[in-house]
PDB file of N, CA and C in Angstrom:
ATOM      1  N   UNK A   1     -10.525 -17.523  19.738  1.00  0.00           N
ATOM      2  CA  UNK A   1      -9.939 -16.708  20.781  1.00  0.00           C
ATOM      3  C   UNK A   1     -11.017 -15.775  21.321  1.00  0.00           C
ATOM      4  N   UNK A   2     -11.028 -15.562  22.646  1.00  0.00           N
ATOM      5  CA  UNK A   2     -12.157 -14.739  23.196  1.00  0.00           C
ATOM      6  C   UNK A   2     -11.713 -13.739  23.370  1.00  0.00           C
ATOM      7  N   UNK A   3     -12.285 -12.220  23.798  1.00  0.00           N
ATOM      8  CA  UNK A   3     -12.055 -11.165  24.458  1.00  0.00           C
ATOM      9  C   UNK A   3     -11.370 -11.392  25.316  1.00  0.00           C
ATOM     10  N   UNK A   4      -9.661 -10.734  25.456  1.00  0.00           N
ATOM     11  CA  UNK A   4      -8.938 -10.992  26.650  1.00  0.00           C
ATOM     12  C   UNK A   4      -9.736  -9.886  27.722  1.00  0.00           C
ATOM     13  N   UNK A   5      -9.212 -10.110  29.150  1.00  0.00           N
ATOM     14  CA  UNK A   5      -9.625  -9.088  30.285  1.00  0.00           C
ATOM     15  C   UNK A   5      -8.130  -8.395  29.937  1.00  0.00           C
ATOM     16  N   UNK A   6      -8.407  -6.884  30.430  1.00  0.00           N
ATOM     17  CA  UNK A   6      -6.966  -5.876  30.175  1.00  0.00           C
ATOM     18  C   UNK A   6      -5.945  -6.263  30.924  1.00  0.00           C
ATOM     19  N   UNK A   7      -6.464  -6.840  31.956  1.00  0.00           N
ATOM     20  CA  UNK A   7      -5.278  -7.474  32.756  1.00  0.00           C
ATOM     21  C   UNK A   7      -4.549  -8.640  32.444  1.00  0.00           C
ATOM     22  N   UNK A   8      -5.050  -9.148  31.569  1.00  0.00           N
ATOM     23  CA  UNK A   8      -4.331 -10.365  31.394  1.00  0.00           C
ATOM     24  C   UNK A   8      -3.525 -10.420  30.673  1.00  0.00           C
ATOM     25  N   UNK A   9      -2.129 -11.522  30.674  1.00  0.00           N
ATOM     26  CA  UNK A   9      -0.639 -11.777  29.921  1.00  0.00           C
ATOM     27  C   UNK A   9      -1.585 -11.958  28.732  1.00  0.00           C
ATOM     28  N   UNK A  10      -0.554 -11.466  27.701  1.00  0.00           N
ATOM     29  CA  UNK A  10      -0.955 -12.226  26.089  1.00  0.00           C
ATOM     30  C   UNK A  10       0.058 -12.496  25.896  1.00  0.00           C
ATOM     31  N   UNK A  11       0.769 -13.628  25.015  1.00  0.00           N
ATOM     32  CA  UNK A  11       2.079 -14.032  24.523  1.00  0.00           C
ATOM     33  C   UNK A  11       1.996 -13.345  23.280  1.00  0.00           C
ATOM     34  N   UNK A  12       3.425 -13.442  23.049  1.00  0.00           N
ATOM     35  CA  UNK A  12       3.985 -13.026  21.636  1.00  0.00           C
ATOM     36  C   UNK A  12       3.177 -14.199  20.548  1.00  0.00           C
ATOM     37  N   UNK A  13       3.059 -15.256  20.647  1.00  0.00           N
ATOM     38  CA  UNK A  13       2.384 -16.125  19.973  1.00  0.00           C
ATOM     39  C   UNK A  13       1.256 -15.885  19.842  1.00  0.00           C
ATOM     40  N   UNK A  14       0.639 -15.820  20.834  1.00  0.00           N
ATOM     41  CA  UNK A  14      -0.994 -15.765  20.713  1.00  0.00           C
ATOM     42  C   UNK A  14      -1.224 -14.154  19.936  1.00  0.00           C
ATOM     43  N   UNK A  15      -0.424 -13.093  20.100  1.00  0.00           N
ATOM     44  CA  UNK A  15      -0.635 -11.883  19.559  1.00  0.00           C
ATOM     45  C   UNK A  15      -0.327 -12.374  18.154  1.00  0.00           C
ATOM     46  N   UNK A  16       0.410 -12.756  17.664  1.00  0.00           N
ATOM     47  CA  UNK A  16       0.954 -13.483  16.475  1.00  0.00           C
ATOM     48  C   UNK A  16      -0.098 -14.209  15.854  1.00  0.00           C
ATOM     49  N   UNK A  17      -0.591 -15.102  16.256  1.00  0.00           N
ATOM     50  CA  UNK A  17      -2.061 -15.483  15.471  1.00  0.00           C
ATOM     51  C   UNK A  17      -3.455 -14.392  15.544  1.00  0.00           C
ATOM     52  N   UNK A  18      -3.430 -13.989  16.424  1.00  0.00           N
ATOM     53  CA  UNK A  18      -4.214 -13.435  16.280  1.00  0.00           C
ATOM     54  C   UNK A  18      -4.130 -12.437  15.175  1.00  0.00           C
ATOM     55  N   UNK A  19      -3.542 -11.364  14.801  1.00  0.00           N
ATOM     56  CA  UNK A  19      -2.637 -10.509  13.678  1.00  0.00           C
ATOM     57  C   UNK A  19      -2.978 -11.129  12.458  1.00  0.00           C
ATOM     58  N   UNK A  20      -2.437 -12.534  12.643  1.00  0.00           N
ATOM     59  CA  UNK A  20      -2.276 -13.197  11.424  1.00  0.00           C
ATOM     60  C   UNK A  20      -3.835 -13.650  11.052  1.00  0.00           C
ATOM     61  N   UNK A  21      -4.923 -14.007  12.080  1.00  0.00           N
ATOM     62  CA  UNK A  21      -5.729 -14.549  11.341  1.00  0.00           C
ATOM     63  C   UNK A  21      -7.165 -13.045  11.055  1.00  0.00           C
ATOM     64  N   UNK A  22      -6.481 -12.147  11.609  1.00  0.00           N
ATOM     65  CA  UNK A  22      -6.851 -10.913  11.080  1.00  0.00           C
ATOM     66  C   UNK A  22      -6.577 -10.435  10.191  1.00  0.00           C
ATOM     67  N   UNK A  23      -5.227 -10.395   9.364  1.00  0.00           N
ATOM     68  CA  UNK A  23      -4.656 -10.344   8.012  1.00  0.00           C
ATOM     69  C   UNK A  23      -5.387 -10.783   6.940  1.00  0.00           C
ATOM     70  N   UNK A  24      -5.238 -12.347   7.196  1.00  0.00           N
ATOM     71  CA  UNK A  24      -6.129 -13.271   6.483  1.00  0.00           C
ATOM     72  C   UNK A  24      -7.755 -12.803   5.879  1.00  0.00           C
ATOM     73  N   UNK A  25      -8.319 -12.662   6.899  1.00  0.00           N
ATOM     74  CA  UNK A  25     -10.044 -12.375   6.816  1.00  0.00           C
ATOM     75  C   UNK A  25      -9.897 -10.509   6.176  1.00  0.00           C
ATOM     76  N   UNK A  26      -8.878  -9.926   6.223  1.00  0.00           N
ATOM     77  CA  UNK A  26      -8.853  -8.919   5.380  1.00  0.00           C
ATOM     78  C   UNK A  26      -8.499  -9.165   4.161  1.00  0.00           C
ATOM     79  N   UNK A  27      -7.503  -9.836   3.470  1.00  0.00           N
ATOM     80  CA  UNK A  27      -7.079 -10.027   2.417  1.00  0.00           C
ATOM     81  C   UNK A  27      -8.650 -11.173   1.828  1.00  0.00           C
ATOM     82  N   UNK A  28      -9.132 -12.074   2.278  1.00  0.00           N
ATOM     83  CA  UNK A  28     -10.237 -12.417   1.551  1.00  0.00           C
ATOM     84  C   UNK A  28     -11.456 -11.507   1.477  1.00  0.00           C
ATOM     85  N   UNK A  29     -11.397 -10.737   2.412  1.00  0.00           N
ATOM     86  CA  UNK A  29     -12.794  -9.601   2.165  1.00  0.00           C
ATOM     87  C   UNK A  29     -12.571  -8.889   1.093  1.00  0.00           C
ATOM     88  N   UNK A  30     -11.250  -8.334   0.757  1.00  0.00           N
ATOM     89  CA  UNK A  30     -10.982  -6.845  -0.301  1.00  0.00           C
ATOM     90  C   UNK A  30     -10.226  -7.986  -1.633  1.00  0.00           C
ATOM     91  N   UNK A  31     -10.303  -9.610  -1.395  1.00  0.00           N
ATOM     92  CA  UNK A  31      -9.722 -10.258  -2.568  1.00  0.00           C
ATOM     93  C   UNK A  31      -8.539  -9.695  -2.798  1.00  0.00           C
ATOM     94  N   UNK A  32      -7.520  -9.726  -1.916  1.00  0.00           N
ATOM     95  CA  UNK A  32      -5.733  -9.282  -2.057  1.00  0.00           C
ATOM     96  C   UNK A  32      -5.047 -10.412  -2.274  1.00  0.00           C
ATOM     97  N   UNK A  33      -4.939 -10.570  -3.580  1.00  0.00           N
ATOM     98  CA  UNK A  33      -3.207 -12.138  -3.913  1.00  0.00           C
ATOM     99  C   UNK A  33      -2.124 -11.432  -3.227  1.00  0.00           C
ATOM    100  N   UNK A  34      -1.695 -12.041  -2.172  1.00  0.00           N
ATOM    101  CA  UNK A  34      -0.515 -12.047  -1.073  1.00  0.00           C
ATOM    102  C   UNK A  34       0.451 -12.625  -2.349  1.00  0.00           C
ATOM    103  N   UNK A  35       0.627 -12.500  -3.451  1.00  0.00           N
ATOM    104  CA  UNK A  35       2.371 -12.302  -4.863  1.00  0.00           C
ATOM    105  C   UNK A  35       2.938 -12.057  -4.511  1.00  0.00           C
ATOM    106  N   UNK A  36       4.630 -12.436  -4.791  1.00  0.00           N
ATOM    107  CA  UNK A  36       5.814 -11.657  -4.261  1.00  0.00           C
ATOM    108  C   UNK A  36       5.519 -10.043  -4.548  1.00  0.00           C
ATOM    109  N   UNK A  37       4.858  -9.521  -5.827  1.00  0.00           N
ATOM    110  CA  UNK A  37       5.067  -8.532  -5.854  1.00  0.00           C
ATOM    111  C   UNK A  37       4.428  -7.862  -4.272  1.00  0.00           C
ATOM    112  N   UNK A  38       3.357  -7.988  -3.737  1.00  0.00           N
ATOM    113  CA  UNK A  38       2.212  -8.113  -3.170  1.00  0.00           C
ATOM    114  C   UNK A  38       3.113  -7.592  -1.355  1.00  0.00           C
ATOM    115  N   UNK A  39       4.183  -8.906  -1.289  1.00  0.00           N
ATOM    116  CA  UNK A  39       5.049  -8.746   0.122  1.00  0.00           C
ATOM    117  C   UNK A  39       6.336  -7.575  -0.034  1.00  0.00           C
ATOM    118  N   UNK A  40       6.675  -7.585  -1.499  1.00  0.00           N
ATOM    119  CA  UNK A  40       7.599  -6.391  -1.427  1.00  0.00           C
ATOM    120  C   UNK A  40       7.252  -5.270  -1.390  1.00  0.00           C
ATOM    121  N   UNK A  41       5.790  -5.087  -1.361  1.00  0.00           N
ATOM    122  CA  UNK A  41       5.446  -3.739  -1.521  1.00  0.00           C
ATOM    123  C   UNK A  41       4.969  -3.430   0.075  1.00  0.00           C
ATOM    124  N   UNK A  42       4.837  -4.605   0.659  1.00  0.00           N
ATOM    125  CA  UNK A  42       4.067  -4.406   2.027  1.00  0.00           C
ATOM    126  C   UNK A  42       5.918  -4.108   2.550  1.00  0.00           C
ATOM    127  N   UNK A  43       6.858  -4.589   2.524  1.00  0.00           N
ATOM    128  CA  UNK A  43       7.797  -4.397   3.211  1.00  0.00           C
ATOM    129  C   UNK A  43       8.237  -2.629   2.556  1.00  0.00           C
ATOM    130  N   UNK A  44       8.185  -2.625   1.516  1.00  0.00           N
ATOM    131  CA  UNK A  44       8.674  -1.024   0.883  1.00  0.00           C
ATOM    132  C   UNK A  44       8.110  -0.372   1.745  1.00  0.00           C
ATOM    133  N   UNK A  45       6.786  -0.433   2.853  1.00  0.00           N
ATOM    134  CA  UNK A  45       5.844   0.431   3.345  1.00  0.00           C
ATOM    135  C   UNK A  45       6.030   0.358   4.423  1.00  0.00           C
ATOM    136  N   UNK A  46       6.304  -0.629   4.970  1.00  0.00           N
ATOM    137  CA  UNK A  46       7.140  -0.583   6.618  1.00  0.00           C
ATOM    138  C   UNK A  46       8.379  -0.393   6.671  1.00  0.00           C
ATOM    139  N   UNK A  47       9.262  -0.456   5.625  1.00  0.00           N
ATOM    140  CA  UNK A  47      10.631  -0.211   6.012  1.00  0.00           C
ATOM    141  C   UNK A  47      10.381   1.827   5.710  1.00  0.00           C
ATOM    142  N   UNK A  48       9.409   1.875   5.103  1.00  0.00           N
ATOM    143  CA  UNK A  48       9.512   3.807   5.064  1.00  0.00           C
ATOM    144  C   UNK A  48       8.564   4.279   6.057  1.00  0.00           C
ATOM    145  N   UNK A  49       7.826   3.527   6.943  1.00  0.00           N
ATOM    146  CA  UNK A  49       7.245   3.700   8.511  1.00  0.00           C
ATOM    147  C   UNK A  49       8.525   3.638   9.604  1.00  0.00           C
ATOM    148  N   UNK A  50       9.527   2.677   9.210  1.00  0.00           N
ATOM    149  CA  UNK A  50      10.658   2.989  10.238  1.00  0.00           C
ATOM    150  C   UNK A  50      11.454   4.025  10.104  1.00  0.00           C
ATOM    151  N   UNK A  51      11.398   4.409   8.771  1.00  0.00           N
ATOM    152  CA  UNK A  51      12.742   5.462   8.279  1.00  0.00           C
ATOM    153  C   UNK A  51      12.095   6.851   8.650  1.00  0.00           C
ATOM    154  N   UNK A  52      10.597   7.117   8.847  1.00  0.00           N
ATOM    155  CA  UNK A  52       9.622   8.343   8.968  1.00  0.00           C
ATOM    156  C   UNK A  52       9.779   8.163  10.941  1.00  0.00           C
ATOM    157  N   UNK A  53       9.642   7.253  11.510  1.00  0.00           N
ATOM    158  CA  UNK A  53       9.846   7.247  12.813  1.00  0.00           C
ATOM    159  C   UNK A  53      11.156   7.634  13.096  1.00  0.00           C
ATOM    160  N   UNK A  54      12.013   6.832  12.882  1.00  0.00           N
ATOM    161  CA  UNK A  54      13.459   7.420  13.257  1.00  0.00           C
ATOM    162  C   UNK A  54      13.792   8.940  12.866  1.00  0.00           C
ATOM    163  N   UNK A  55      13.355   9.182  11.680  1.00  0.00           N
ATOM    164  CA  UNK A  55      13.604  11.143  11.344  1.00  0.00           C
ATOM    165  C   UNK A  55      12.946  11.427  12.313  1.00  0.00           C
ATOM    166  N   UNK A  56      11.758  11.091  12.867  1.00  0.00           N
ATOM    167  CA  UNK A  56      11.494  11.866  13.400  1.00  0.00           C
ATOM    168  C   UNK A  56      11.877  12.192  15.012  1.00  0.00           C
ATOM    169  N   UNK A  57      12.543  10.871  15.555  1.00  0.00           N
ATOM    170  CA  UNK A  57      13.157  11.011  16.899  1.00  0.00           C
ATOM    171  C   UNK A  57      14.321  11.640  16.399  1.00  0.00           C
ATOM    172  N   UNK A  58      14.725  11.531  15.433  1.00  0.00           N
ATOM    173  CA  UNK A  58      15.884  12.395  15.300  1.00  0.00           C
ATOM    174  C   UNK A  58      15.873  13.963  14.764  1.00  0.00           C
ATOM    175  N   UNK A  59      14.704  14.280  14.862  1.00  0.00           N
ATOM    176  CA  UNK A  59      14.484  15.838  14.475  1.00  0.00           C
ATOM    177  C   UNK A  59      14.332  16.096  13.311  1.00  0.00           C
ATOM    178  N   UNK A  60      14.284  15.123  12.461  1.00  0.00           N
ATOM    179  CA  UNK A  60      14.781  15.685  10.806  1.00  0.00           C
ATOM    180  C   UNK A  60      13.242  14.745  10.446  1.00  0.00           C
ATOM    181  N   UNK A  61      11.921  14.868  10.869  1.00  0.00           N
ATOM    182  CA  UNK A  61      10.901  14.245  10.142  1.00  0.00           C
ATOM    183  C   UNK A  61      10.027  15.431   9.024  1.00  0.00           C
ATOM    184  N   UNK A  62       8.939  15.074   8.704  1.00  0.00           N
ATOM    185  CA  UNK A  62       9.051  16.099   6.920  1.00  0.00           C
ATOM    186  C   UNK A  62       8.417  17.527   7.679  1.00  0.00           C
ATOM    187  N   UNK A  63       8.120  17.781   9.065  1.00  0.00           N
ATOM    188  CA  UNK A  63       7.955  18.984   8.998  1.00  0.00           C
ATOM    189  C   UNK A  63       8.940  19.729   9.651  1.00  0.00           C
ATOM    190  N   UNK A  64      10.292  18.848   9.102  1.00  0.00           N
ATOM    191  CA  UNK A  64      11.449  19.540   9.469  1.00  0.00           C
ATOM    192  C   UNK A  64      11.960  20.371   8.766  1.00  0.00           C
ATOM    193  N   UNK A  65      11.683  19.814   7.455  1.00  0.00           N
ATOM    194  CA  UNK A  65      11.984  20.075   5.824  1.00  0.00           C
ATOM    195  C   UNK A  65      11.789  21.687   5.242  1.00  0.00           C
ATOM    196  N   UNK A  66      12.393  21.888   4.768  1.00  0.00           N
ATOM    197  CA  UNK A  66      12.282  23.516   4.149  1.00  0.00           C
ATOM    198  C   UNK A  66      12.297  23.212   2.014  1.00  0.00           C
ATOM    199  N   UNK A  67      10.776  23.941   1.745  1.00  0.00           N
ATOM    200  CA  UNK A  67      10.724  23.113   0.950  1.00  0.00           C
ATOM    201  C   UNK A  67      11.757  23.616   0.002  1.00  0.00           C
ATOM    202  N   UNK A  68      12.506  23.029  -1.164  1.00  0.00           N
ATOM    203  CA  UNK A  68      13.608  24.089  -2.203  1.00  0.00           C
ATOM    204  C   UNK A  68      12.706  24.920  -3.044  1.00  0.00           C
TER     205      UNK A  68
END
C-alpha cells in the first residue's frame, strides 16, 4: 500500500488491512503471543476506553470525582 494523497477515499477495508498489517509487524517486533488470555485483555482495555469516553460526555469523567 502506498502513501494515500489527503484527498483521497480510503475504504473501510483497505483501513482494515492496513491496521491489521500494522498490528501484526508490532506484535512480531515486541514478540506478543496474540493467547486468549492476550485478546481478553486487549478487549478489558477498550471496553474501559469506551466507559472513560462516555463519563466523560456525560460529565462524570475522573476529574469529576471527589476523592473519599
Amino acid at each position: 500500500m502506498t502513501q494515500q494523497d489527503l484527498g483521497e477515499v480510503v475504504t473501510l477495508e483497505q483501513l482494515n488491512d492496513l491496521v491489521r498489517r500494522v498490528s501484526d509487524l508490532y506484535a512480531q517486533r515486541f514478540q506478543i503471543d496474540r493467547d486468549p488470555a492476550w485478546y481478553l485483555g486487549k478487549l478489558s482495555e477498550e471496553l474501559g476506553g469506551g466507559q472513560r469516553g462516555l463519563s466523560e460526555v456525560r460529565g462524570a469523567g475522573a476529574g469529576h470525582w471527589r476523592a473519599w
